[in-house]
Protein backbone atom coordinates (compact mmCIF):
# COMPACT_ATOMS: atom_id res chain seq x y z
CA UNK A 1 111.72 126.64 97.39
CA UNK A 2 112.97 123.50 99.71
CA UNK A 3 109.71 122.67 100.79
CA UNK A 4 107.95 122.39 97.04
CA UNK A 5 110.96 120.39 96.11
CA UNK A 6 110.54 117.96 99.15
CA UNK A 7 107.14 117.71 98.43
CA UNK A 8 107.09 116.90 94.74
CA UNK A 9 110.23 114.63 94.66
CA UNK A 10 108.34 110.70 94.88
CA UNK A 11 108.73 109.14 98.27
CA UNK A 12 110.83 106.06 98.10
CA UNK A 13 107.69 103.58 98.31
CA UNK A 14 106.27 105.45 95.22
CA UNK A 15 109.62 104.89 93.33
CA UNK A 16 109.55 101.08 94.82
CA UNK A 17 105.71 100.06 93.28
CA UNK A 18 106.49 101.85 90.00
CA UNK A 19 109.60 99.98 89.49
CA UNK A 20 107.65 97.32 90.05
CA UNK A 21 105.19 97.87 88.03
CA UNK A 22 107.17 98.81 84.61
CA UNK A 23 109.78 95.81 85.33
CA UNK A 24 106.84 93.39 86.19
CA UNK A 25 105.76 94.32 82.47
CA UNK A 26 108.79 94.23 80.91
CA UNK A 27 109.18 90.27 81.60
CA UNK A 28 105.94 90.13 82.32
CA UNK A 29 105.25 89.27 85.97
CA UNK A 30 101.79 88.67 87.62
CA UNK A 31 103.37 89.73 90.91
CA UNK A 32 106.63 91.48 92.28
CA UNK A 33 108.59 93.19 95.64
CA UNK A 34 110.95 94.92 95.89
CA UNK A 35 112.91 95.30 99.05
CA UNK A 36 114.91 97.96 100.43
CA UNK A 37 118.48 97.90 102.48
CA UNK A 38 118.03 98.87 106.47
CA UNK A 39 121.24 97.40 107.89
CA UNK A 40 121.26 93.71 108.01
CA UNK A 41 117.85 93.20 107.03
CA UNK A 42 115.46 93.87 103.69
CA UNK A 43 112.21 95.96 104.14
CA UNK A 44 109.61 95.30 101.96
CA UNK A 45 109.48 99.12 100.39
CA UNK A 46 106.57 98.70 97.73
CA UNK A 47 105.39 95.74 95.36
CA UNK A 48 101.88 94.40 92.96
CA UNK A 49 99.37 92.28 93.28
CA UNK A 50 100.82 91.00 96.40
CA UNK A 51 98.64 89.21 98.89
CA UNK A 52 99.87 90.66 102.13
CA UNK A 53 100.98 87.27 103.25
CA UNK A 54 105.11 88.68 102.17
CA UNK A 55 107.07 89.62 105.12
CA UNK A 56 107.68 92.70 105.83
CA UNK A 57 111.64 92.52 106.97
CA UNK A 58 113.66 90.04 105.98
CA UNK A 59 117.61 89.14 106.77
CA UNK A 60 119.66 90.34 103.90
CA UNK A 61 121.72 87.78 104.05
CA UNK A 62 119.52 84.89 103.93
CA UNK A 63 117.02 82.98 101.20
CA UNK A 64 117.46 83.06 97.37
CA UNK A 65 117.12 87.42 97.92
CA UNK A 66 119.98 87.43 100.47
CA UNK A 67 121.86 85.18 97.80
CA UNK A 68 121.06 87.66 94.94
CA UNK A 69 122.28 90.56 96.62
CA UNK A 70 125.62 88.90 97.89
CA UNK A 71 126.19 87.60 94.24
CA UNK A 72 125.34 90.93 92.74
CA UNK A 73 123.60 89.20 89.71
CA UNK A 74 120.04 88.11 88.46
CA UNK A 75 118.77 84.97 89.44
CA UNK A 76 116.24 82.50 87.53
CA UNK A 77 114.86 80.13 89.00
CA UNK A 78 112.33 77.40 87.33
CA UNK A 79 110.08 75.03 88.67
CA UNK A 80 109.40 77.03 91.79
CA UNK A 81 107.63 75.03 94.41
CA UNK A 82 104.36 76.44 95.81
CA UNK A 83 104.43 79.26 98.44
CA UNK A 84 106.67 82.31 96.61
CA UNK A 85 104.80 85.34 95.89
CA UNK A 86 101.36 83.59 95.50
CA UNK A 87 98.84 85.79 93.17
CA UNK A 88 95.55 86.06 94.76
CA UNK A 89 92.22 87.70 92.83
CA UNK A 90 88.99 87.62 93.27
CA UNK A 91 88.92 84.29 91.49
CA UNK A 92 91.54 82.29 92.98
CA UNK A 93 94.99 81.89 94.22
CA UNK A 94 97.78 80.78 91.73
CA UNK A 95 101.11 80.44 92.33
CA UNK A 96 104.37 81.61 90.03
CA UNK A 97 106.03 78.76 87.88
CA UNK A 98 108.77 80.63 87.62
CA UNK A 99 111.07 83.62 90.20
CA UNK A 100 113.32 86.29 88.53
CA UNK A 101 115.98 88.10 91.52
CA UNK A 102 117.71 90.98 91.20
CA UNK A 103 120.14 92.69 93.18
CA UNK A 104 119.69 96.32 93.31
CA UNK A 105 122.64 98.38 93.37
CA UNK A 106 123.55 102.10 93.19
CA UNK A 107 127.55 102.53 92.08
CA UNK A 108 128.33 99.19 92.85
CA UNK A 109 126.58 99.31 96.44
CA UNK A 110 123.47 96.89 97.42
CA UNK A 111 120.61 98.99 98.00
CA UNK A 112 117.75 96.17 98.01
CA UNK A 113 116.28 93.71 95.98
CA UNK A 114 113.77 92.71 93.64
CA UNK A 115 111.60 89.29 93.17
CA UNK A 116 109.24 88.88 90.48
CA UNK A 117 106.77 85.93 89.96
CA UNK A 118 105.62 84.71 86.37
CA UNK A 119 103.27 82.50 86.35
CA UNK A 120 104.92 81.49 82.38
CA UNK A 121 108.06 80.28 81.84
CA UNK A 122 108.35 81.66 78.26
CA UNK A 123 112.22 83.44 77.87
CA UNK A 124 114.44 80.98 76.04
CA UNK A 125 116.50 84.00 74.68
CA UNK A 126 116.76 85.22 78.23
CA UNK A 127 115.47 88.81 77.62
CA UNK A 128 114.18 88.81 81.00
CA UNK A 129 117.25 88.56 82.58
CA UNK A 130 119.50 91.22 80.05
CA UNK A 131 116.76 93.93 81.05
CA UNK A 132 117.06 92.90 85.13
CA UNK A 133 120.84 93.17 84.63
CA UNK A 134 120.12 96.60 82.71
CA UNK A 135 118.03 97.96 85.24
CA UNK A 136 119.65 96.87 89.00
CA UNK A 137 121.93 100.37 89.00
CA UNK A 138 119.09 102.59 87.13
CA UNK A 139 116.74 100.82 90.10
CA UNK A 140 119.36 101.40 92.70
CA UNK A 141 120.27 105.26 91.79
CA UNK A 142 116.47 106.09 91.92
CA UNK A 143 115.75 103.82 94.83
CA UNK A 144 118.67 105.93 96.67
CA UNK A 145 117.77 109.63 95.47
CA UNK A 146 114.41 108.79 97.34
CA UNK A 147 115.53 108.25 99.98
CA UNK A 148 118.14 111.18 100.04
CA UNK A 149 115.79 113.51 99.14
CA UNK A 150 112.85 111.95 102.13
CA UNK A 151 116.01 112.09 104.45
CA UNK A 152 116.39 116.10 103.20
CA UNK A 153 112.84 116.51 103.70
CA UNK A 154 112.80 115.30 107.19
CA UNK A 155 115.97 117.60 107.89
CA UNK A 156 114.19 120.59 107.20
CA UNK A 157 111.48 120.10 108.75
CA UNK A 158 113.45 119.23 111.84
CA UNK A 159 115.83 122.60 111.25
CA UNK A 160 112.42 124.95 110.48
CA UNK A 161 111.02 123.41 113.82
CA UNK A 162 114.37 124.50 115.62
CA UNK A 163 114.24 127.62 113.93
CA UNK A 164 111.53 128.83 115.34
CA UNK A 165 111.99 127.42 119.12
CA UNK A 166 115.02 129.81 118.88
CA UNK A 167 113.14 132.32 117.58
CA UNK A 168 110.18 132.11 120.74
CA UNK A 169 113.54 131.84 122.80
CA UNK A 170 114.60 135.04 121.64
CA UNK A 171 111.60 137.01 121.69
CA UNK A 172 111.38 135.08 125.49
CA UNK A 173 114.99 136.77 126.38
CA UNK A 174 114.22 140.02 124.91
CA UNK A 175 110.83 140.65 126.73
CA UNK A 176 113.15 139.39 130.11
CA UNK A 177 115.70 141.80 129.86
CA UNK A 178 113.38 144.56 128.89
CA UNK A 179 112.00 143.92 132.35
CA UNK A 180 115.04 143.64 133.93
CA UNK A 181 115.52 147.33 132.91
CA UNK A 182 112.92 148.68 134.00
């Protein structure tokens, strides 16, 4: 039963590129990442229509993500100069005229964070932002069960694997003492 549950439950990159994905459409982002919470730094878990040109790890508690995550809140930021999240296709490069940072939490803990590039500035009501601020704990809790349930995954295996060294051990010991009676 363990093993089919392991195996179905969505690996935490999985969970990372399809929150991208639906949040990216939701404000309506060309590109996103979202990074995940290894110590001190931020590892880029899973993102779209990024150019590979992102680095990988990052330290959490530097840059505008380092800043989100310390303030716990969604950033905007305008008028972005050239260089964050470029958008390449086939076509061209273009870069995002606008960033949108969140924090992403699970009960109040940072578990990573999220950038997403527009290449419109069109949210005067600042939608955007209410559904980021709706979505950094929902992100956070599924974010986290991934990576409980990988963790659980990996512990079985490890614990089957031990199983059955102490199982050859045994049969080892058994076939030993059988010849030490004879």
């Amino acid at each position: 039963l363990w093993p089919a549950v392991a195996s179905t439950a969505p690996a935490p990159e999985t969970v990372a590129v399809n929150t991208v994905r639906a949040l990216a459409g939701g404000v309506g982002a060309a590109v996103g990442a979202l990074y995940r919470l290894e110590g001190d730094s931020l590892v880029l878990a899973g993102g779209m229509a990024l150019d590979g040109s992102q680095p990988k790890n990052i330290p959490a508690r530097e840059g505008l993500l380092g800043e989100a995550l310390a303030r716990k809140e969604v950033r905007r930021l305008g008028s972005v100069p050239g260089g964050h999240l470029p958008l390449s296709s086939t076509l061209g490069k273009s870069e995002p005229v606008e960033l949108l940072l969140m924090p992403v939490m699970a009960d109040g803990v940072p578990m990573g964070a999220l950038e997403l590039g527009l290449l419109e500035a069109d949210d005067p009501h600042r939608a955007h932002e209410a559904l980021l601020e709706q979505s950094m704990e929902v992100v956070g809790i599924a974010m986290r069960t991934a990576m409980f349930r990988q963790r659980q995954a990996e512990l079985l295996e490890e614990t089957q694997r031990q199983s059955e060294e102490l199982q050859t051990q045994q049969e080892e010991l058994r076939v030993a003492n059988e010849e030490l009676e004879e």
